[in-house]
Protein backbone atom coordinates (compact mmCIF):
# COMPACT_ATOMS: atom_id res chain seq x y z
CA UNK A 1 -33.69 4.32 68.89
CA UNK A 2 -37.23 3.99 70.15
CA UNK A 3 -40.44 5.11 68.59
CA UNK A 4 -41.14 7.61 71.28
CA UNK A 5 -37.86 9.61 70.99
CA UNK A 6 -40.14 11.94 69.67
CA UNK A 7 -41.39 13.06 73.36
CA UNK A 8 -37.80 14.78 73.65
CA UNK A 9 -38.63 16.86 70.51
CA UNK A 10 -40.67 19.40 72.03
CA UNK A 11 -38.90 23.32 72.24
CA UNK A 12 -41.12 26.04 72.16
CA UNK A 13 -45.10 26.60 72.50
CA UNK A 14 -45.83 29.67 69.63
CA UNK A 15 -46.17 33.08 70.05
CA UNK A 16 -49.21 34.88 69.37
CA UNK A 17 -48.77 38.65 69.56
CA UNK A 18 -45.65 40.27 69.55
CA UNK A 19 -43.97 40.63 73.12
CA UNK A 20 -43.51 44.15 73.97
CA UNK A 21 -46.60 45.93 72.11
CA UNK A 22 -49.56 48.00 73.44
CA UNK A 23 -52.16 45.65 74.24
CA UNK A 24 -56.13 45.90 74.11
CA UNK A 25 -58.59 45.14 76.50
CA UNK A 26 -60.32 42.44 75.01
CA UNK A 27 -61.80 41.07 78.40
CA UNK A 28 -64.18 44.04 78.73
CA UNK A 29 -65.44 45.16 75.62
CA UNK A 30 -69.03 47.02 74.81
CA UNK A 31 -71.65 45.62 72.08
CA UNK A 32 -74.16 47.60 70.06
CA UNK A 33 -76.48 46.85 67.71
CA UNK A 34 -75.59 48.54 64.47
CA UNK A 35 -78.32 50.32 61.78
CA UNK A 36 -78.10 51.13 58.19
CA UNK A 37 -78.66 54.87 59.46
CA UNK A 38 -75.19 55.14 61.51
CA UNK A 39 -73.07 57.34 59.99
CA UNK A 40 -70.25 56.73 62.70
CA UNK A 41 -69.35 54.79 66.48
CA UNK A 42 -72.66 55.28 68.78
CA UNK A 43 -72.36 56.25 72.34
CA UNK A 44 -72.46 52.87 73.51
CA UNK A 45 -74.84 53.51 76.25
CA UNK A 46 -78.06 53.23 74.93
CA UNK A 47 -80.57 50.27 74.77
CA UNK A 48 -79.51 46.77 73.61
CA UNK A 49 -75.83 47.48 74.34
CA UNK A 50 -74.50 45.03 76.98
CA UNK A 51 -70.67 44.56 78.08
CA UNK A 52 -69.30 41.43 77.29
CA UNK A 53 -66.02 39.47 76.58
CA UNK A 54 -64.57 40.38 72.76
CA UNK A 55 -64.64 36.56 72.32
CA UNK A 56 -68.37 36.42 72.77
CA UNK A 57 -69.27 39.47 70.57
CA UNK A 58 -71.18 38.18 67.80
CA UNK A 59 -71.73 39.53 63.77
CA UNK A 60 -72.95 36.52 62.31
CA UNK A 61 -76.07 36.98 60.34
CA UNK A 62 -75.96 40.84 62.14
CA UNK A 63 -74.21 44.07 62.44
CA UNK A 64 -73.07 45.05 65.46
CA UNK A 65 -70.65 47.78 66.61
CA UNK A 66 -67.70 47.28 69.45
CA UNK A 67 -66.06 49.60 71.84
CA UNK A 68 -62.98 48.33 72.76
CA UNK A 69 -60.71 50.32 74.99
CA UNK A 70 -56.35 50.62 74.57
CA UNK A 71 -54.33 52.40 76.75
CA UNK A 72 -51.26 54.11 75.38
CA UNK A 73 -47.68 54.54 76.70
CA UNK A 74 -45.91 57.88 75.84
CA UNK A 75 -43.08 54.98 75.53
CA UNK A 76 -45.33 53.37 73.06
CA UNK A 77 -45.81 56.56 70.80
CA UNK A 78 -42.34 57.35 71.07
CA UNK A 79 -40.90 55.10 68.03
CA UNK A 80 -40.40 55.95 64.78
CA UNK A 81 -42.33 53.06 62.85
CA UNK A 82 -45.62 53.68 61.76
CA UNK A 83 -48.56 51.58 63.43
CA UNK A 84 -51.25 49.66 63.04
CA UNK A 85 -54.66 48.54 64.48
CA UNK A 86 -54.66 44.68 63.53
CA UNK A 87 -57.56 42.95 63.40
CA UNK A 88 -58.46 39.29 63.04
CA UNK A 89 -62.40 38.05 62.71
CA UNK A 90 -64.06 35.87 60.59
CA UNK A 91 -66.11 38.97 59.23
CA UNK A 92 -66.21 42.06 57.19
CA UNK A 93 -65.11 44.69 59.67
CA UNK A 94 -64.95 49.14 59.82
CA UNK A 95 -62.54 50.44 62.22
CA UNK A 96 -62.59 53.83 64.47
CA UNK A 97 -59.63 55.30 66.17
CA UNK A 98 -60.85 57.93 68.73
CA UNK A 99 -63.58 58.60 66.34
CA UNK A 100 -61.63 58.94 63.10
CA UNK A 101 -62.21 56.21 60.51
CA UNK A 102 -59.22 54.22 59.54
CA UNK A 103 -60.74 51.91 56.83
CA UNK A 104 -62.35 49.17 55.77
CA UNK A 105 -61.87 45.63 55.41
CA UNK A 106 -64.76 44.33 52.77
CA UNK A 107 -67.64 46.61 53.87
CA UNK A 108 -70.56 45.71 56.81
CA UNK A 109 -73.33 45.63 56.00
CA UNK A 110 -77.09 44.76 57.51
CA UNK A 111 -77.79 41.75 54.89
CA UNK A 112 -75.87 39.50 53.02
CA UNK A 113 -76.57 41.33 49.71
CA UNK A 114 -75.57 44.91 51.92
CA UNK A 115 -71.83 43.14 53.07
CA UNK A 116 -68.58 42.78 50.90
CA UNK A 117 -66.81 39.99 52.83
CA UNK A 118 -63.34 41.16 54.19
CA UNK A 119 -60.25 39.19 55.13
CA UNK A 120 -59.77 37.00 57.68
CA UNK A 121 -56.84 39.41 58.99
CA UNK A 122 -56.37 42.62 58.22
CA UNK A 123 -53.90 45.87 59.35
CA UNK A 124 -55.34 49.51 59.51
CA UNK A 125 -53.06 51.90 59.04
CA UNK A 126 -53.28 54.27 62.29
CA UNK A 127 -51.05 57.50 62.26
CA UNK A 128 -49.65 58.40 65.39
CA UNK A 129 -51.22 61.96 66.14
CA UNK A 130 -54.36 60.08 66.28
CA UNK A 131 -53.23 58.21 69.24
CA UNK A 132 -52.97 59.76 72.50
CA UNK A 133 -51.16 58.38 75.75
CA UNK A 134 -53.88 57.34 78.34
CA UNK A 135 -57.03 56.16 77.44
CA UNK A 136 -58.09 55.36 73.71
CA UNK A 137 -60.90 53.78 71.74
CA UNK A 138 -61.52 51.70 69.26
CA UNK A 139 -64.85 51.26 67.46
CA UNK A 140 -64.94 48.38 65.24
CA UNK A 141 -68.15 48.02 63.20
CA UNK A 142 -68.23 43.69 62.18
CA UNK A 143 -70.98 41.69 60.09
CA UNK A 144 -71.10 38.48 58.73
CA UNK A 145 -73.76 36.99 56.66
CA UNK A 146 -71.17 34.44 54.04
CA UNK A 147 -70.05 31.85 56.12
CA UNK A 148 -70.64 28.45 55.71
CA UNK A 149 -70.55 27.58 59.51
CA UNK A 150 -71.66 29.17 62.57
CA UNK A 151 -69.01 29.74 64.85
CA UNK A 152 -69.04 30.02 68.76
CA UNK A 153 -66.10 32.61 68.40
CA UNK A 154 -66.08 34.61 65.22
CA UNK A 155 -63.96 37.39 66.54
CA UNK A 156 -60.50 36.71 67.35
CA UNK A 157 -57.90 39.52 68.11
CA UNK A 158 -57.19 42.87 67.68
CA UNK A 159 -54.00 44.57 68.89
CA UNK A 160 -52.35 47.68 67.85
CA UNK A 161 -48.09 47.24 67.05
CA UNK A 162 -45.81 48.37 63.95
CA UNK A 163 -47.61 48.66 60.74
CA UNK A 164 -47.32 46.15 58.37
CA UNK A 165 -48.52 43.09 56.35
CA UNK A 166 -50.86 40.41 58.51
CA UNK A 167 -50.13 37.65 56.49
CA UNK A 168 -46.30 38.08 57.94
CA UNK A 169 -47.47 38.60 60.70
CA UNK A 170 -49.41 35.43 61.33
CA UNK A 171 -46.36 33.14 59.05
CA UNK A 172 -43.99 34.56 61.79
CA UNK A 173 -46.20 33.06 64.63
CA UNK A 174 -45.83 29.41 62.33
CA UNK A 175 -42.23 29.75 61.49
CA UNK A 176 -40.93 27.57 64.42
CA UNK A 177 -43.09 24.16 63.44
CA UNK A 178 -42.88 24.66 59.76
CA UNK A 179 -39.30 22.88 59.68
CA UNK A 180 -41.48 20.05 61.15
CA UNK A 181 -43.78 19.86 57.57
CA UNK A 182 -39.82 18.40 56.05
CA UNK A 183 -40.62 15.10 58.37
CA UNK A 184 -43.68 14.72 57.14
CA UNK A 185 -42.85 14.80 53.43
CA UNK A 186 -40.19 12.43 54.30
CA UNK A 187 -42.56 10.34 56.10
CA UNK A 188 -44.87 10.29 53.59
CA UNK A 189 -41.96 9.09 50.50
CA UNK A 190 -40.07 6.64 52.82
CA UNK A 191 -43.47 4.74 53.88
CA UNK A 192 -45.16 5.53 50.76
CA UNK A 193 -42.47 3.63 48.60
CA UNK A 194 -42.51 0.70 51.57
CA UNK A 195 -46.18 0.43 50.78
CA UNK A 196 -45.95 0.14 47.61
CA UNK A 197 -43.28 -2.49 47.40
CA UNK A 198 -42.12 -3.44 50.74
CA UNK A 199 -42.49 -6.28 52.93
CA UNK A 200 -44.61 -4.24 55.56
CA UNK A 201 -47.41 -2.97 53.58
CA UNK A 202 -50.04 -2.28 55.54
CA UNK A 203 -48.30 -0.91 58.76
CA UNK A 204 -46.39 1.33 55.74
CA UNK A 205 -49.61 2.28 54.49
CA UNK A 206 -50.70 3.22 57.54
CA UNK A 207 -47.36 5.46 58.83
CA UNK A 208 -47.68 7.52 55.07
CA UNK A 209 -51.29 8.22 55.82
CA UNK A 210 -50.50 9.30 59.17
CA UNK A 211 -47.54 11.84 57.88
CA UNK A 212 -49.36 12.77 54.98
CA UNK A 213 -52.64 13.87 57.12
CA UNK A 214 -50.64 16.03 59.97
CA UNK A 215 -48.44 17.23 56.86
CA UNK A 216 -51.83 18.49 55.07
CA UNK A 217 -53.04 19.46 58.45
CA UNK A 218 -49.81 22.03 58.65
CA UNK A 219 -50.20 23.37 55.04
CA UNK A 220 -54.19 24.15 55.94
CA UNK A 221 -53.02 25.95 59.31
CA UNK A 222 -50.49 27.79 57.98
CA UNK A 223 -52.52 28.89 55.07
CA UNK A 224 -53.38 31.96 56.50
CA UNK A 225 -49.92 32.85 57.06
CA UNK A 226 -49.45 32.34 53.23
CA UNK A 227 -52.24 34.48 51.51
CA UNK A 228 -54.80 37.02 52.98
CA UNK A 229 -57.85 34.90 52.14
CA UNK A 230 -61.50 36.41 52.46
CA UNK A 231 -63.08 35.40 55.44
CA UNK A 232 -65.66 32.57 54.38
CA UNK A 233 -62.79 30.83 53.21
CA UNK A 234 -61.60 30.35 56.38
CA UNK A 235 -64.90 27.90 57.14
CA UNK A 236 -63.49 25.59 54.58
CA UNK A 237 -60.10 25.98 55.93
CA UNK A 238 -61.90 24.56 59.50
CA UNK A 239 -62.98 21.53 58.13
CA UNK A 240 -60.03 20.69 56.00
CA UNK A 241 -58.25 20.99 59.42
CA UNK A 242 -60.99 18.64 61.22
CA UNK A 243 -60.74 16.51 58.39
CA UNK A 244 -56.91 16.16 58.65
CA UNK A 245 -56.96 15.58 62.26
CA UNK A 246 -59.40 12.56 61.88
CA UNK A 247 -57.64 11.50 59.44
CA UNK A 248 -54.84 11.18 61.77
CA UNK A 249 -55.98 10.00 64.37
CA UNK A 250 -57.69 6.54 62.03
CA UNK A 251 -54.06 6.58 60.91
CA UNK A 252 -52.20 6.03 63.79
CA UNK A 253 -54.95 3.49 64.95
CA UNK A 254 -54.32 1.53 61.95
CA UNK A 255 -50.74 1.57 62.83
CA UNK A 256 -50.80 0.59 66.09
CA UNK A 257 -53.73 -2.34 65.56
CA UNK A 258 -51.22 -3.31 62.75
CA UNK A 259 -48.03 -3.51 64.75
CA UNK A 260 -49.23 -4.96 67.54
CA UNK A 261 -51.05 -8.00 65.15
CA UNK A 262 -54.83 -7.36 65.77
CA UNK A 263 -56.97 -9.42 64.30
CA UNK A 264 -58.90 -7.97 60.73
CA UNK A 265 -62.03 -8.92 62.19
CA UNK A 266 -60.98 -7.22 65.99
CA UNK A 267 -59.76 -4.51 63.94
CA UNK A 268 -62.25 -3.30 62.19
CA UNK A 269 -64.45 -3.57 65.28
CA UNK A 270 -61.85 -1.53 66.88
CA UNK A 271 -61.96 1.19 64.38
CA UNK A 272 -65.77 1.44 63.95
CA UNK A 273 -65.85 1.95 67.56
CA UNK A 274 -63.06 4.80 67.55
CA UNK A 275 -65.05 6.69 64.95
CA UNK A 276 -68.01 6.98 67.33
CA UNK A 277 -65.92 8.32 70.07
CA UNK A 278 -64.13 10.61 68.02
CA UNK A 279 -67.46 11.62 66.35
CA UNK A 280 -68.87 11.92 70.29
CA UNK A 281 -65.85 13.69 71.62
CA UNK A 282 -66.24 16.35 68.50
CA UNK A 283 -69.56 16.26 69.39
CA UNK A 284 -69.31 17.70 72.98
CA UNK A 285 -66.73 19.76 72.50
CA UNK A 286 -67.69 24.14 71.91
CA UNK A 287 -65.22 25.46 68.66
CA UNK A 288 -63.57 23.80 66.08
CA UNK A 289 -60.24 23.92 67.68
CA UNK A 290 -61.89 21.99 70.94
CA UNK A 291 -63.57 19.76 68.01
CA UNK A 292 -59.88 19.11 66.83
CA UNK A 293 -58.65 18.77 69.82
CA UNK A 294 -60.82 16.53 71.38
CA UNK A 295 -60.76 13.84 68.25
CA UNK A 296 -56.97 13.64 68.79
CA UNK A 297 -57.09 13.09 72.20
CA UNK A 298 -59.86 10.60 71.70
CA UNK A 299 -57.54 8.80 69.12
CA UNK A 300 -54.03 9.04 70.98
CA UNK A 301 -56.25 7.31 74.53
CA UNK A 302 -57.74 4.44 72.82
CA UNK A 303 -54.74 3.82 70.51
CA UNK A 304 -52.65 4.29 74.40
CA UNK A 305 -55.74 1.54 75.88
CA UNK A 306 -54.96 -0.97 72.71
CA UNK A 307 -51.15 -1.02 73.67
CA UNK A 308 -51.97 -1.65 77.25
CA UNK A 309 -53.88 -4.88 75.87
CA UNK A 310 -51.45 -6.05 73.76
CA UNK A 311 -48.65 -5.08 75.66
CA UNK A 312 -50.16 -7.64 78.45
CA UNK A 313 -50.43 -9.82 76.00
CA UNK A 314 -46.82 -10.08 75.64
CA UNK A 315 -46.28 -7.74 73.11
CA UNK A 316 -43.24 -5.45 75.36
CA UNK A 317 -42.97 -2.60 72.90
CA UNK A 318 -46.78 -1.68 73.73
CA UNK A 319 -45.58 -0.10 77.19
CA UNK A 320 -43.56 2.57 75.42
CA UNK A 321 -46.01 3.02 72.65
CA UNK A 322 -49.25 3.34 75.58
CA UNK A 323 -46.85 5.88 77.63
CA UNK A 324 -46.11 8.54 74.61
CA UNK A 325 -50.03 7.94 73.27
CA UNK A 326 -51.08 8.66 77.24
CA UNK A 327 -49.09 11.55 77.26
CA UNK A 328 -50.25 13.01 73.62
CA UNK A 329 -54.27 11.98 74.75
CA UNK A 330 -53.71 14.55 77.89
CA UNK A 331 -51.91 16.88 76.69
CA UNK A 332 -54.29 18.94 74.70
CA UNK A 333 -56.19 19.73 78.14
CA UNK A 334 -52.80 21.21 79.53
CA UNK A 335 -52.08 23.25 76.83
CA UNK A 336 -55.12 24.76 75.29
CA UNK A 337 -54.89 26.45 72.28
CA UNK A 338 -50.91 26.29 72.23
CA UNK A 339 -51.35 22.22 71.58
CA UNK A 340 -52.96 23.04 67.58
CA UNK A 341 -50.57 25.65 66.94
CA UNK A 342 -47.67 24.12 67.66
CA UNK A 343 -47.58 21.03 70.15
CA UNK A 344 -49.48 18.76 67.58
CA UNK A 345 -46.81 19.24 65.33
CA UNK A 346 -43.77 18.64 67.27
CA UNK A 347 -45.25 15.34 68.77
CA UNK A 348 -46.59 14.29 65.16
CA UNK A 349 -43.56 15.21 63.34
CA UNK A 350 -40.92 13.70 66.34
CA UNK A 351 -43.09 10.02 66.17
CA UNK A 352 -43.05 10.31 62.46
CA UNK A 353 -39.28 11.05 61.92
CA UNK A 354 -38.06 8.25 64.56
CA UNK A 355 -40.26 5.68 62.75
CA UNK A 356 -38.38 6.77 59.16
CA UNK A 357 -35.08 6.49 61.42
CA UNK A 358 -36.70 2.89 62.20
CA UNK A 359 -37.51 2.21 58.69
CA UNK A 360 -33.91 2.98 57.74
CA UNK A 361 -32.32 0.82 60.13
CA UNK A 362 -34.68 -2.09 59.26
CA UNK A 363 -34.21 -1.35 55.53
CA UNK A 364 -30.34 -1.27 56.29
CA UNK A 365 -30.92 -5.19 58.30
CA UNK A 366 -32.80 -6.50 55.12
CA UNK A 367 -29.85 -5.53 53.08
CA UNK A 368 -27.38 -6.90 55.06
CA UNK A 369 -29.59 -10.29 55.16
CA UNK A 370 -30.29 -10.06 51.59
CA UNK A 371 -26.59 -9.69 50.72
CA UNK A 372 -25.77 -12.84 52.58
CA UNK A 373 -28.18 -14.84 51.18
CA UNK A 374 -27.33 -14.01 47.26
CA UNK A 375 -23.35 -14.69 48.63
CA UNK A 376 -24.47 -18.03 49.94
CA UNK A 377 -26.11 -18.54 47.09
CA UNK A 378 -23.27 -17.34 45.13
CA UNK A 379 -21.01 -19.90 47.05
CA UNK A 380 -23.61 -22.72 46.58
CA UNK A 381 -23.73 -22.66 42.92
CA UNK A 382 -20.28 -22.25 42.12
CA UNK A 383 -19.33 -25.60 44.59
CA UNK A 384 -22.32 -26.90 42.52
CA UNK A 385 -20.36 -25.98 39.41
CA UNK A 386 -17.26 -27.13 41.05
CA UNK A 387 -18.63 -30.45 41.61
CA UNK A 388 -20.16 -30.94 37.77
CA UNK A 389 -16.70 -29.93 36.54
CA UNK A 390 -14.69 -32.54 38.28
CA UNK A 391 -17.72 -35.06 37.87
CA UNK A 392 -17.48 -34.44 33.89
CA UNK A 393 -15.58 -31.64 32.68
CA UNK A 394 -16.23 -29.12 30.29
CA UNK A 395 -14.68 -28.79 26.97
CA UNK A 396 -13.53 -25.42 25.83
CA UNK A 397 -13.59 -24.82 22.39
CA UNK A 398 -10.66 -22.73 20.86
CA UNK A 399 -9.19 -22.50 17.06
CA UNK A 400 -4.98 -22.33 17.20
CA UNK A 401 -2.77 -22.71 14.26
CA UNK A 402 -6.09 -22.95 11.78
CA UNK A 403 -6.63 -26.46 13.82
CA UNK A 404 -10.12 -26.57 16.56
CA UNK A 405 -8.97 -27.83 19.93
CA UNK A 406 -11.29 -28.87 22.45
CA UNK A 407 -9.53 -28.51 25.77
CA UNK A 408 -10.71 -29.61 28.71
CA UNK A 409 -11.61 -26.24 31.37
CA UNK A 410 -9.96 -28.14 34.39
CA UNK A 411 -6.39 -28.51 33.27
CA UNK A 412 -6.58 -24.77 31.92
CA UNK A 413 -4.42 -22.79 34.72
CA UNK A 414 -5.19 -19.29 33.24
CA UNK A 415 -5.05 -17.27 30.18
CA UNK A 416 -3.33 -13.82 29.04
CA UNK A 417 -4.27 -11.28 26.59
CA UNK A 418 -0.81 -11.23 24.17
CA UNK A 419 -1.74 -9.13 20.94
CA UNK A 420 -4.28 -10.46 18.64
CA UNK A 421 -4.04 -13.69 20.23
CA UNK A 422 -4.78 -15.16 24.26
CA UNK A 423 -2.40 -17.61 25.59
CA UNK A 424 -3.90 -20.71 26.56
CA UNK A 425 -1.79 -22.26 29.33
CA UNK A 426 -2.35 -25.93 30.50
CA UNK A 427 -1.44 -27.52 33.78
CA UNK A 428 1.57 -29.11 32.26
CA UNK A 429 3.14 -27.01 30.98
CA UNK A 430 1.96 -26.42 27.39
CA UNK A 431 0.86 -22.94 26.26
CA UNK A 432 -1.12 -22.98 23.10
CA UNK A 433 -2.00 -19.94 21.25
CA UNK A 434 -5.90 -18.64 20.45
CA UNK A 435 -6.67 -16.95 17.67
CA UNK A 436 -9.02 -14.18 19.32
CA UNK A 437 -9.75 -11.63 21.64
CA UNK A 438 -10.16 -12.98 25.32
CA UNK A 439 -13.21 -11.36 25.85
CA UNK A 440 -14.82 -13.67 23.18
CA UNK A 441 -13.56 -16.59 25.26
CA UNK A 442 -14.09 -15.64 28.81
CA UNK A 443 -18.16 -16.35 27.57
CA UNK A 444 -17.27 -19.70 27.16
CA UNK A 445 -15.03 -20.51 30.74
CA UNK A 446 -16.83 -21.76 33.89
CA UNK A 447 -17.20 -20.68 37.26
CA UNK A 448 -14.02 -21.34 38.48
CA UNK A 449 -12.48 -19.13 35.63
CA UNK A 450 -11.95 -14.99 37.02
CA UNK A 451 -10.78 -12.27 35.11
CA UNK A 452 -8.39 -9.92 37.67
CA UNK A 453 -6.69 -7.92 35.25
CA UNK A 454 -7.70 -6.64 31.83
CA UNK A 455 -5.29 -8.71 30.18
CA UNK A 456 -5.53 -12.34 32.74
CA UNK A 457 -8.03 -15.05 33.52
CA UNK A 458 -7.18 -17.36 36.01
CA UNK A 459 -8.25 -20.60 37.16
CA UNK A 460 -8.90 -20.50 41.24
CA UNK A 461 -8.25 -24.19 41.43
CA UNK A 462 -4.59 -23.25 40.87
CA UNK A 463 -4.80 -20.29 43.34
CA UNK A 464 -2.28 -20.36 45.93
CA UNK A 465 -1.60 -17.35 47.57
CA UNK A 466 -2.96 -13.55 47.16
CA UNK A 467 -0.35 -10.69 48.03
CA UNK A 468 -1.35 -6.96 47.85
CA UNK A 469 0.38 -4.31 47.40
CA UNK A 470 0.80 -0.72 49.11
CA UNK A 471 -0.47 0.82 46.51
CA UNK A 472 -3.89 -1.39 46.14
CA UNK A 473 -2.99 -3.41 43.13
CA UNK A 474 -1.18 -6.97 43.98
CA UNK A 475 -0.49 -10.47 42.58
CA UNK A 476 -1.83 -14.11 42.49
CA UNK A 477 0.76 -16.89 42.37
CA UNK A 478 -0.57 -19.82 40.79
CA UNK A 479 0.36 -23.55 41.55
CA UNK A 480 3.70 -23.83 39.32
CA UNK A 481 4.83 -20.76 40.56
CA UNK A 482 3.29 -18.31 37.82
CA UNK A 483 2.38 -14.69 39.66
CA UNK A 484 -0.08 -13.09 37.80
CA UNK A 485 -1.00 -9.05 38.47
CA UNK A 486 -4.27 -8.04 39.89
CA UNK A 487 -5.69 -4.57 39.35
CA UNK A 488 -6.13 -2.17 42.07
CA UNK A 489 -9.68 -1.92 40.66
CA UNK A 490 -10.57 -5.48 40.73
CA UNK A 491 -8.73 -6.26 43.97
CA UNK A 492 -11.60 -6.40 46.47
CA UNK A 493 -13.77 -7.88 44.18
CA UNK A 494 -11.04 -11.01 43.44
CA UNK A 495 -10.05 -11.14 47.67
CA UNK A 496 -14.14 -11.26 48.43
CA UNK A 497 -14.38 -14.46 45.84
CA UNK A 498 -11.53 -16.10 46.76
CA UNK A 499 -12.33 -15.77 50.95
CA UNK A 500 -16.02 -16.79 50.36
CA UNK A 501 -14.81 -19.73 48.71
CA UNK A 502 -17.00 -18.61 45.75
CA UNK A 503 -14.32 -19.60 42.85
């Protein structure tokens, strides 16, 4: 499985409004200065009002007032679910239906002392005999004198559908990428513990950072779908977002200039050179989401560029790796605003999950190699002990009949548990009795020596055939003909000894 599985993990760009409801006419909208005097919606024809876009309308350090028209379906007024005039702007906003006040969100005012700051989304109750089918009007009064930023497009959306919560409203338009935050998290455990003690440090290092930034980027967008936050929150919210994205982006350089071996010193040239593009592209872009954007994009096309390189180099993986970053670098321009809300995410959390699926499989090789070393090892030293015990053999110690016997371990065929005492029986015949548990003198037995039932030891020099049994247990016939029982327990552990040789 391939790194850039993750371009196949792409379903569904989100929804913004819900399919089906009355819409506004946000393209057309009229702007009016607004006065402390105003006691309700002007005409909107008198001096300083202009016609604009919704988008451009803007309250920041002002008050301004703005007509926006809805048409109305006698279908649409038909249901039996209340509604609701919803309205999302980075400012405290007043809101008019046909010239009857609905409410407030935070209060308008002229300075920043006059304004209450509002929510960044909020839902106006609207009852339905105010509505009429045809033509309507809203008059939204907006100011904003608390944020932190200036934005080029502080008001966002208002629409009119079935009365309710906002928050819910905006979670529902997150729901289908939030099952996408679970590969992060698991990105950022799997590579975080292979940082911390793996053999790939710094390319693990790298892959957590890069999980753990789009994963904090996803919590920070979907904040707003988890509490109604006042609006100059939402500047903070911006930047954490920026933040993340950069973040990101200097992440998944450092993983590609770290697989493909590049140099420290080419490296770090490499990187101080990204950050002034990404600062440049941010830079010339209009909006935070274009800043975002555009720093991604800047980091997926020169992480794509350092692939080509390497990948002409010799390094063949870098063709895959440059054809999914080539892809990610354009696609921002194709989608527009989908790419943030849900794109990002997919791509992000599809590269990060095939790399854990990577990890695993490379984590699964090591094993395997690791296992075969220790039973090499394993076979090594106990043909090593092997060797020492024909060269000089050792002496097992044993008291029988009140008398100490030393006995040497090579003429010892095996030993059974038999009451108090173990039977100690010898190559020739002789069985000698050993006053003691055989726990206490399996401690003293070589290598050669394996327990494979509670009550045997034998002696694998003597070993001359294994038979198993149906049910899993089985027997060991000894040289002398002697068939001792094996345990259904111990079975694979005494057949893996005696077919590595390792007894």
């Amino acid at each position: 499985m391939r790194q850039w599985l993750f371009l196949l993990i792409v379903l569904w760009v989100l929804p913004l409004t819900a399919s089906g409801a009355p819409q506004t006419a946000l393209d057309s909208v009229r702007v009016c200065p607004a006065g402390p005097a105003d006691a309700g919606p002007p005409g909107f024809t008198g001096p300083g009002c202009e016609t604009m876009s919704f988008w451009a309308a803007d309250p920041q350090n002002r008050e301004i007032w703005i007509e926006i028209p809805l048409t109305m379906t006698a279908e649409d007024l038909s249901g039996a679910r209340p509604l609701g005039v919803y309205v999302s702007a980075r400012a405290s906003t007043e809101l008019y239906l046909n010239g009857v006040k609905l409410g407030a969100n935070g209060r308008p005012g002229g300075s920043a002392a006059a304004e209450i700051p509002g929510r960044i989304d909020a839902a106006f109750f609207a009852p339905r005999d105010l509505f009429r089918a045809g033509e309507n009007t809203i008059a939204l009064r907006a100011s904003a004198h608390h944020g932190l930023l200036r934005l080029t497009a502080p008001m966002q959306w208002v629409s009119v559908h079935a009365y309710g919560d906002p928050t819910q409203a905006v979670l529902a338009a997150y729901w289908p990428v939030l099952p996408v935050f679970a590969c992060f998290v698991i990105g950022v455990a799997v590579f975080g513990v292979s940082a911390w003690r793996g053999p790939a440090r710094r390319l693990s290092a790298a892959t957590a950072a890069m999980a753990g930034f789009a994963g904090a980027q996803l919590a920070a967008e979907t904040l707003r779908g988890v509490t109604g936050y006042a609006y100059p929150l939402h500047d903070y919210r911006l930047i954490a977002i920026l933040l993340c994205a950069a973040g990101f982006g200097l992440s998944l350089l450092a993983h590609v200039l770290v697989r493909f071996g590049v140099g420290r010193r080419a490296a770090a040239g490499l990187i101080t050179g990204s950050v002034l593009a990404m600062i440049a592209a941010a830079a010339l872009s209009r909006g935070f989401d274009a800043m975002t954007a555009s720093i991604l994009s800047a980091a997926a096309a020169i992480a794509a560029a350092i692939c080509i390189w390497r990948a002409a180099a010799g390094r063949r993986p870098g063709w895959l790796y440059a054809a999914g970053l080539g892809a990610a670098a354009i696609l921002p321009w194709l989608t527009g605003s989908a790419f943030l809300n849900g794109w990002f995410y997919y791509l992000a959390g599809g590269l990060v999950l095939a790399l854990v699926v990577e990890q695993s499989f490379a984590f699964a090789r090591e094993r395997q190699r690791r296992l075969k070393e220790e039973r090499r090892a394993h076979v090594l030293d106990a043909a090593l002990a092997r060797a020492r015990q024909a060269a000089q053999p050792q002496k097992i110690q044993f008291v029988s009949a009140g008398r100490v016997i030393y006995a040497p371990a090579n003429e010892i065929t095996r030993l059974n548990a038999a009451g108090d005492y173990v039977e100690v029986c010898f190559e020739d015949g002789r069985t000698v009795l050993y006053n003691g548990p055989l726990a206490a003198l399996e401690e003293s037995l070589p290598e050669t020596f394996i327990r494979v039932h509670r009550s045997h030891i034998v002696n694998a020099d003597f070993v001359q055939s294994l038979e198993r049994d149906p049910g899993g247990a089985g027997r060991l016939y000894l040289a002398g003909g002697a068939a001792i029982p094996v345990s259904r327990r111990i079975m694979p552990a005494v057949r893996s000894a005696l077919a590595d040789g390792a007894v």
